[in-house]
N, C-alpha and C. Protein backbone atom coordinates (compact mmCIF):
# COMPACT_ATOMS: atom_id res chain seq x y z
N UNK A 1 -116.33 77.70 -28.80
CA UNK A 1 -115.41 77.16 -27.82
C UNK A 1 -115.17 78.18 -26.72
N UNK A 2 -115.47 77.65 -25.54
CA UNK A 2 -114.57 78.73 -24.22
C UNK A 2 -113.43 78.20 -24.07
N UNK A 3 -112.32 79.44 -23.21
CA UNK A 3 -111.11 78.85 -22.87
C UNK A 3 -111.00 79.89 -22.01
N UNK A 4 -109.77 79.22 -21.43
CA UNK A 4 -108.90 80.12 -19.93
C UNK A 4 -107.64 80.14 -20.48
N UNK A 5 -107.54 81.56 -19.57
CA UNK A 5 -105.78 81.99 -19.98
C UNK A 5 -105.48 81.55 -18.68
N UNK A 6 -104.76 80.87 -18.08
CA UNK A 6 -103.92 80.26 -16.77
C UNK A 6 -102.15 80.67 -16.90
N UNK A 7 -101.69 80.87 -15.54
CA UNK A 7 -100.63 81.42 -14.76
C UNK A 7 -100.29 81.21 -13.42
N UNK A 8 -99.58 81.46 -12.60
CA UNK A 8 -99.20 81.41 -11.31
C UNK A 8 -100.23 82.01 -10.58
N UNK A 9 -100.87 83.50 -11.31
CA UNK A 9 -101.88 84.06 -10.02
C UNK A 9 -102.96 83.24 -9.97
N UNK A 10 -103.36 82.26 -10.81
CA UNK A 10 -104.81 81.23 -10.64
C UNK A 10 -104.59 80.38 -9.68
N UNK A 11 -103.62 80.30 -9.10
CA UNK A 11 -103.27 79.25 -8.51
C UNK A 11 -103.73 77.93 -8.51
N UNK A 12 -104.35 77.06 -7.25
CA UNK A 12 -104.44 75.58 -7.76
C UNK A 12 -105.60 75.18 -8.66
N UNK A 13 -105.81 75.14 -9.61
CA UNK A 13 -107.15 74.90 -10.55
C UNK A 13 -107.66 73.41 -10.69
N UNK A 14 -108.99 73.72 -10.23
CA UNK A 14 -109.68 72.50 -10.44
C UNK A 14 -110.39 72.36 -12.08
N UNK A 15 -109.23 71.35 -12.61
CA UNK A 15 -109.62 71.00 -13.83
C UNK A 15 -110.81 70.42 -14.05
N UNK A 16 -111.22 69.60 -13.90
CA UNK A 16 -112.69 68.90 -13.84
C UNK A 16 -113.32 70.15 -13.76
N UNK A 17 -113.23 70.80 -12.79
CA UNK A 17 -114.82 71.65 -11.91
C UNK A 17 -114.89 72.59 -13.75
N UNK A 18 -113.71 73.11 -14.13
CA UNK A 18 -113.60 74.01 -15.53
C UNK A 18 -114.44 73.09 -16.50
N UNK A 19 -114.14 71.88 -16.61
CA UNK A 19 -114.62 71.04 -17.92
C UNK A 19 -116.23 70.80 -17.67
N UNK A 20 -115.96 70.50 -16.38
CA UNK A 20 -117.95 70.70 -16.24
C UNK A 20 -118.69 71.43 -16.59
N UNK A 21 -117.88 72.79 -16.23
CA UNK A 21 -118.71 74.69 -16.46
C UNK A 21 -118.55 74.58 -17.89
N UNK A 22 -118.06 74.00 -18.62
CA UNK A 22 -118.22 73.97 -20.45
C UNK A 22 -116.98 74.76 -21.30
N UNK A 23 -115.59 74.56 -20.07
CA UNK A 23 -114.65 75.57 -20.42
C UNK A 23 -113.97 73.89 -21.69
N UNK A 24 -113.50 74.54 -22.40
CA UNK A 24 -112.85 73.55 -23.78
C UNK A 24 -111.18 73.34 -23.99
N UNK A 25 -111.14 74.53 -23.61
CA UNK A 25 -109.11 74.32 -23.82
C UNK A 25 -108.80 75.66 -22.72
N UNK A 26 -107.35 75.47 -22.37
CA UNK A 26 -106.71 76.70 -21.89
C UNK A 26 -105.32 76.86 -22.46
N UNK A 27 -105.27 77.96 -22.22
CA UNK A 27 -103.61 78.97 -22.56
C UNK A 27 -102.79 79.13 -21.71
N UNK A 28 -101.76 78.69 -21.39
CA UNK A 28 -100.81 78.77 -20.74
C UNK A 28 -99.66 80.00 -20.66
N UNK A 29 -99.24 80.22 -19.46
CA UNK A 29 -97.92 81.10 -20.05
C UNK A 29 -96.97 80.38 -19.53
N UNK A 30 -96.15 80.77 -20.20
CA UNK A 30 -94.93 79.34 -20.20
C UNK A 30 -93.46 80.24 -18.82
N UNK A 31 -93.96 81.61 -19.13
CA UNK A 31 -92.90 82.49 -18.61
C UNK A 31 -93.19 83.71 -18.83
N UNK A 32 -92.01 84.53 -18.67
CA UNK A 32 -92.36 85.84 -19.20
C UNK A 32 -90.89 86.54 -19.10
N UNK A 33 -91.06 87.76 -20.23
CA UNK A 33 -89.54 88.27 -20.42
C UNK A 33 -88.23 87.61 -21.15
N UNK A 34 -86.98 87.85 -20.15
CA UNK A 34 -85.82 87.14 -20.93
C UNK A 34 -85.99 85.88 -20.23
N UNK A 35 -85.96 85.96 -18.70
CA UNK A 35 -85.79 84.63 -18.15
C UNK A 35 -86.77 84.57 -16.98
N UNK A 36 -88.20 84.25 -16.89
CA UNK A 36 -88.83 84.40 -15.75
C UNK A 36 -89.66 83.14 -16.36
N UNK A 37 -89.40 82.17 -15.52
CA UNK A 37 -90.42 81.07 -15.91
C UNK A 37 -91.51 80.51 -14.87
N UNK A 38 -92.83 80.32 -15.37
CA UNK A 38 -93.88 79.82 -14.81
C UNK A 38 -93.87 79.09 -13.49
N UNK A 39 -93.74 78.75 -13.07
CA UNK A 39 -93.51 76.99 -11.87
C UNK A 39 -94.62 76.40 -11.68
N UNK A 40 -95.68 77.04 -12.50
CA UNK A 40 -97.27 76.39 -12.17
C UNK A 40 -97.49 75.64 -13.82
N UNK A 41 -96.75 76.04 -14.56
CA UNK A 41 -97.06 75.58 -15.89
C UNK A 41 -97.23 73.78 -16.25
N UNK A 42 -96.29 73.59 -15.89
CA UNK A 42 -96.35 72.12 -16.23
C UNK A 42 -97.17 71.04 -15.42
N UNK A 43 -97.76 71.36 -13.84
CA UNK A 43 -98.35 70.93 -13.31
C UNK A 43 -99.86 71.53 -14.09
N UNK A 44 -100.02 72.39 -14.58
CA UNK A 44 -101.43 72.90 -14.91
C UNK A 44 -101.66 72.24 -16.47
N UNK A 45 -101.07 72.17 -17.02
CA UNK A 45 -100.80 71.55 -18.37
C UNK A 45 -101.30 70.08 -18.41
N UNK A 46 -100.41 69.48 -17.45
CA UNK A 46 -100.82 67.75 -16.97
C UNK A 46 -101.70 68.05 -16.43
N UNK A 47 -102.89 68.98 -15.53
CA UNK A 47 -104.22 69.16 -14.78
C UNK A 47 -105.31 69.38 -15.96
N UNK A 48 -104.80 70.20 -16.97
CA UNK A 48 -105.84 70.47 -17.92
C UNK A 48 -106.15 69.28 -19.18
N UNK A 49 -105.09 68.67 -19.05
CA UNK A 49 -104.94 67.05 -20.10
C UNK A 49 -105.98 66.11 -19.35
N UNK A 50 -105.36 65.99 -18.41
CA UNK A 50 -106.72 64.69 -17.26
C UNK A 50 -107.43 65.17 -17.44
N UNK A 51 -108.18 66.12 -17.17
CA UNK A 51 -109.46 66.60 -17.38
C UNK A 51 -109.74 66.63 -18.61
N UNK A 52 -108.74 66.30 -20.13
CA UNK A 52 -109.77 66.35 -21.11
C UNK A 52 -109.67 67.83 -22.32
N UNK A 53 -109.23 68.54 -21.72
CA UNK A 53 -109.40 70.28 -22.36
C UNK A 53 -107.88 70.13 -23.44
N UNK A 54 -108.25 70.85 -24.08
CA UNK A 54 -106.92 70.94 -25.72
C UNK A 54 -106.06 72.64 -24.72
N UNK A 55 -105.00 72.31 -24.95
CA UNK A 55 -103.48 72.93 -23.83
C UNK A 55 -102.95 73.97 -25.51
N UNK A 56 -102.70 75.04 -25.19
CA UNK A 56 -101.75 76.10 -25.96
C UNK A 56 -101.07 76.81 -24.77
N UNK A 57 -100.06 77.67 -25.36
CA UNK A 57 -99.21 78.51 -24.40
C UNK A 57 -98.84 79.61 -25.42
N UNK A 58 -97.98 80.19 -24.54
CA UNK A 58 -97.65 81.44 -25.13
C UNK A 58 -96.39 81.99 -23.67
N UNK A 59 -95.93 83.04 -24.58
CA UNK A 59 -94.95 83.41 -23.69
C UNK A 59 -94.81 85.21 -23.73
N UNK A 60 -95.17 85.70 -22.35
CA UNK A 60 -94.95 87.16 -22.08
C UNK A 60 -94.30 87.37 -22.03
N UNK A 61 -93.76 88.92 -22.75
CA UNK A 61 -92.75 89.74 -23.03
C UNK A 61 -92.84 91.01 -22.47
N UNK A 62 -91.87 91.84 -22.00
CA UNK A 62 -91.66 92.99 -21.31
C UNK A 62 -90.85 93.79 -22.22
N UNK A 63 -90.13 93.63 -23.53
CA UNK A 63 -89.40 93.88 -24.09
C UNK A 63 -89.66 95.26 -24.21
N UNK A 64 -88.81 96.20 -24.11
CA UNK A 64 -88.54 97.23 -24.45
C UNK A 64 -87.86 97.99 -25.38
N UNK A 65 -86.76 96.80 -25.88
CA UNK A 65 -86.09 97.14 -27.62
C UNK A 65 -86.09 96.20 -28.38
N UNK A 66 -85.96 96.07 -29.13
CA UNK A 66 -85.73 94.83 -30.31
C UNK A 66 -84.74 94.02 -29.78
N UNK A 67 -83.73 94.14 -28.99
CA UNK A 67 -82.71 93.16 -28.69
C UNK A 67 -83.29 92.32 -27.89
N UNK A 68 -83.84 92.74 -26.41
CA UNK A 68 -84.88 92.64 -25.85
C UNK A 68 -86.12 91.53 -26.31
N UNK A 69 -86.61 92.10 -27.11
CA UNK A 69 -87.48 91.39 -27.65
C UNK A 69 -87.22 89.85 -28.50
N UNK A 70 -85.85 90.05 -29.05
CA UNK A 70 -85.12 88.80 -29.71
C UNK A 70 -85.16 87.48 -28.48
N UNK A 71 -84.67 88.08 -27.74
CA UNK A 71 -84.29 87.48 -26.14
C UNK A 71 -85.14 86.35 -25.94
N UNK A 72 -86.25 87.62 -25.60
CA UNK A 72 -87.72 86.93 -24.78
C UNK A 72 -88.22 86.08 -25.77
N UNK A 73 -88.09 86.30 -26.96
CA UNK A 73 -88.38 85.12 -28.21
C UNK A 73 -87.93 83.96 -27.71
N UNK A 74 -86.84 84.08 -27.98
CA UNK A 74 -85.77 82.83 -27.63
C UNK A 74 -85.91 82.23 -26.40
N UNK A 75 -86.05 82.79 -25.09
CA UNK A 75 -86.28 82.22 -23.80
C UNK A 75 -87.26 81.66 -24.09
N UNK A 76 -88.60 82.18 -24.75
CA UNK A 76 -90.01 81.92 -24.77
C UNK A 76 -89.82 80.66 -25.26
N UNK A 77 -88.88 80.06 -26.80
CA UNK A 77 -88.97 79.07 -27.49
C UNK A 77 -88.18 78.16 -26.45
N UNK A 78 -87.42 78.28 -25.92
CA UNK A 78 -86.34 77.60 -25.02
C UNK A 78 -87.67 76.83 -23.87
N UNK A 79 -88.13 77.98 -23.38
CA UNK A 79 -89.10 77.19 -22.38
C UNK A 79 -89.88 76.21 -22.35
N UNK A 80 -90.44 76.59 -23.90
CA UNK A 80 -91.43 74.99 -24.18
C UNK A 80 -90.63 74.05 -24.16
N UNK A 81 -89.51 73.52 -24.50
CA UNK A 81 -88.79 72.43 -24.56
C UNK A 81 -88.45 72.43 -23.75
N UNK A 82 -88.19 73.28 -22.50
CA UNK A 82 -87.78 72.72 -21.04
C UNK A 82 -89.24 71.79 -20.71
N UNK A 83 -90.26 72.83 -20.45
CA UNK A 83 -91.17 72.52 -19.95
C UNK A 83 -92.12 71.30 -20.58
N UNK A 84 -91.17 70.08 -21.70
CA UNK A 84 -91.88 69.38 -22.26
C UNK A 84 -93.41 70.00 -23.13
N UNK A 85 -93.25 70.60 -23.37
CA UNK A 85 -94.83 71.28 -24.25
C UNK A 85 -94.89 70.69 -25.54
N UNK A 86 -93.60 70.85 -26.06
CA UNK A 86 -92.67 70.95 -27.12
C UNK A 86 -93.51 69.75 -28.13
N UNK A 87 -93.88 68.64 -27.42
CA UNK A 87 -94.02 67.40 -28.27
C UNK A 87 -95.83 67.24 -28.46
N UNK A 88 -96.73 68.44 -28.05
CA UNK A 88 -97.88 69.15 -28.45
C UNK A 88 -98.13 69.88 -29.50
N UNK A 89 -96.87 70.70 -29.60
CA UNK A 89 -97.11 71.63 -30.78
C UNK A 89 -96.54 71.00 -31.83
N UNK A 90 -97.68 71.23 -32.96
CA UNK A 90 -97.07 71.16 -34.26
C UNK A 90 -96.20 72.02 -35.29
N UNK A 91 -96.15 72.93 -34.78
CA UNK A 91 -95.08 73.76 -35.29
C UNK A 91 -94.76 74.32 -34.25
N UNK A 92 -93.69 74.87 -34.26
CA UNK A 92 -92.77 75.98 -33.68
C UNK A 92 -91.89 76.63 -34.49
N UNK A 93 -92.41 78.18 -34.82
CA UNK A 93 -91.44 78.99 -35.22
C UNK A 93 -91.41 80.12 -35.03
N UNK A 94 -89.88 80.63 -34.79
CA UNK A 94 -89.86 82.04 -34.56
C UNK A 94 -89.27 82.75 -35.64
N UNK A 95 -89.58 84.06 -36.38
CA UNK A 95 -89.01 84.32 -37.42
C UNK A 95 -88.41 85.77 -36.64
N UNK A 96 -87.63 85.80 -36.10
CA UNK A 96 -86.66 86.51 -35.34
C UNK A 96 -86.80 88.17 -35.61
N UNK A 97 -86.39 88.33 -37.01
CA UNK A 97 -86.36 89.28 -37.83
C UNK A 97 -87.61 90.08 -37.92
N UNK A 98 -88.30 89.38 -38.35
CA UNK A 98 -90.05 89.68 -38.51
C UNK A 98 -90.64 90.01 -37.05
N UNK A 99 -90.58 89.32 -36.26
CA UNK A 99 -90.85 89.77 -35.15
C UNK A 99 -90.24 90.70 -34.15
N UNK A 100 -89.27 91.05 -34.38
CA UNK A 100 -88.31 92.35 -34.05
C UNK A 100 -88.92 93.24 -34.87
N UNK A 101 -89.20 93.13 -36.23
CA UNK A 101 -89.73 94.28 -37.13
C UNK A 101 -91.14 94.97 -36.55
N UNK A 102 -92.13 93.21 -36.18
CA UNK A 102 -93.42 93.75 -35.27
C UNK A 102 -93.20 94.83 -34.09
N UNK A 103 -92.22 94.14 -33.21
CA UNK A 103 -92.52 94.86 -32.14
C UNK A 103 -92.29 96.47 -32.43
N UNK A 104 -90.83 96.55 -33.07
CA UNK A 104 -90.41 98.03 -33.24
C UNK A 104 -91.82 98.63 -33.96
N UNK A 105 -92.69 98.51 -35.01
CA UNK A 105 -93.22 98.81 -35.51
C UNK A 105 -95.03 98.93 -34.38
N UNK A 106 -95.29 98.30 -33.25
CA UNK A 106 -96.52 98.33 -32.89
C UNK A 106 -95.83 98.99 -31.68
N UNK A 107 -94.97 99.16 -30.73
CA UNK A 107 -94.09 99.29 -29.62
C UNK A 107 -93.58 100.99 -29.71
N UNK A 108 -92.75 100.73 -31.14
CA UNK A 108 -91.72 101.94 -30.51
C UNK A 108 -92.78 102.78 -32.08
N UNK A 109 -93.22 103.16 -33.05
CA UNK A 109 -94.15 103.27 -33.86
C UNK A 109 -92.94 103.68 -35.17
C-alpha cells in the first residue's frame, strides 16, 4: 500500500490525480499541540473519500511536559469529534497515564 501524510502546507490536493499515481489511503493531521487546529482537514478528508482512498489522522504534539502532553491528547481526541472523523474510527482511545508515562520516558529519558 502507498499513502500520504497531508496538512495545511500541501495545500489544495488533487485527489483523483493521487489515486491515479497508485497512492491508497492518506493521514491526516487533525491539529497540533494544545489547541492549533488544521482548517484544511476536513475539506481534504471529504477530497480523499471522493476519490476513493481509506482516511486516518493523527494529531501533533509539541509537548514539553507530561501536563502538556495530557493536553495535546485531549485536544487531539476533542478534534476528531469536532472535525466529524469521529464516526470513521473504530476505536478511540487515549490511555492518559500510559501515554504521559511514554512521553516522559522517550522525551525527557
Amino acid at each position: 500500500m502507498k499513502g500520504v501524510d497531508i496538512y495545511f502546507h500541501n495545500g489544495v490536493v488533487n485527489w483523483h490525480a493521487l489515486k491515479d499515481a497508485g497512492i491508497d489511503f492518506a493521514i491526516f493531521r487533525t491539529g497540533y499541540g494544545k489547541n492549533g487546529f488544521d482548517e484544511t482537514f476536513q475539506r481534504n478528508v471529504n477530497g480523499a473519500r471522493a476519490a476513493g482512498l481509506k482516511c486516518g489522522a493523527y494529531h501533533y504534539s509539541y509537548a514539553l511536559t507530561p501536563a502538556d502532553a495530557i493536553l495535546a491528547a485531549q485536544f487531539g481526541k476533542h478534534s476528531l469529534r469536532l472535525k466529524s472523523f469521529i464516526g470513521s474510527i473504530r476505536r478511540l482511545q487515549v490511555d492518559y497515564k500510559n501515554f504521559t508515562k511514554l512521553v516522559v520516558t522517550r522525551c525527557f529519558g
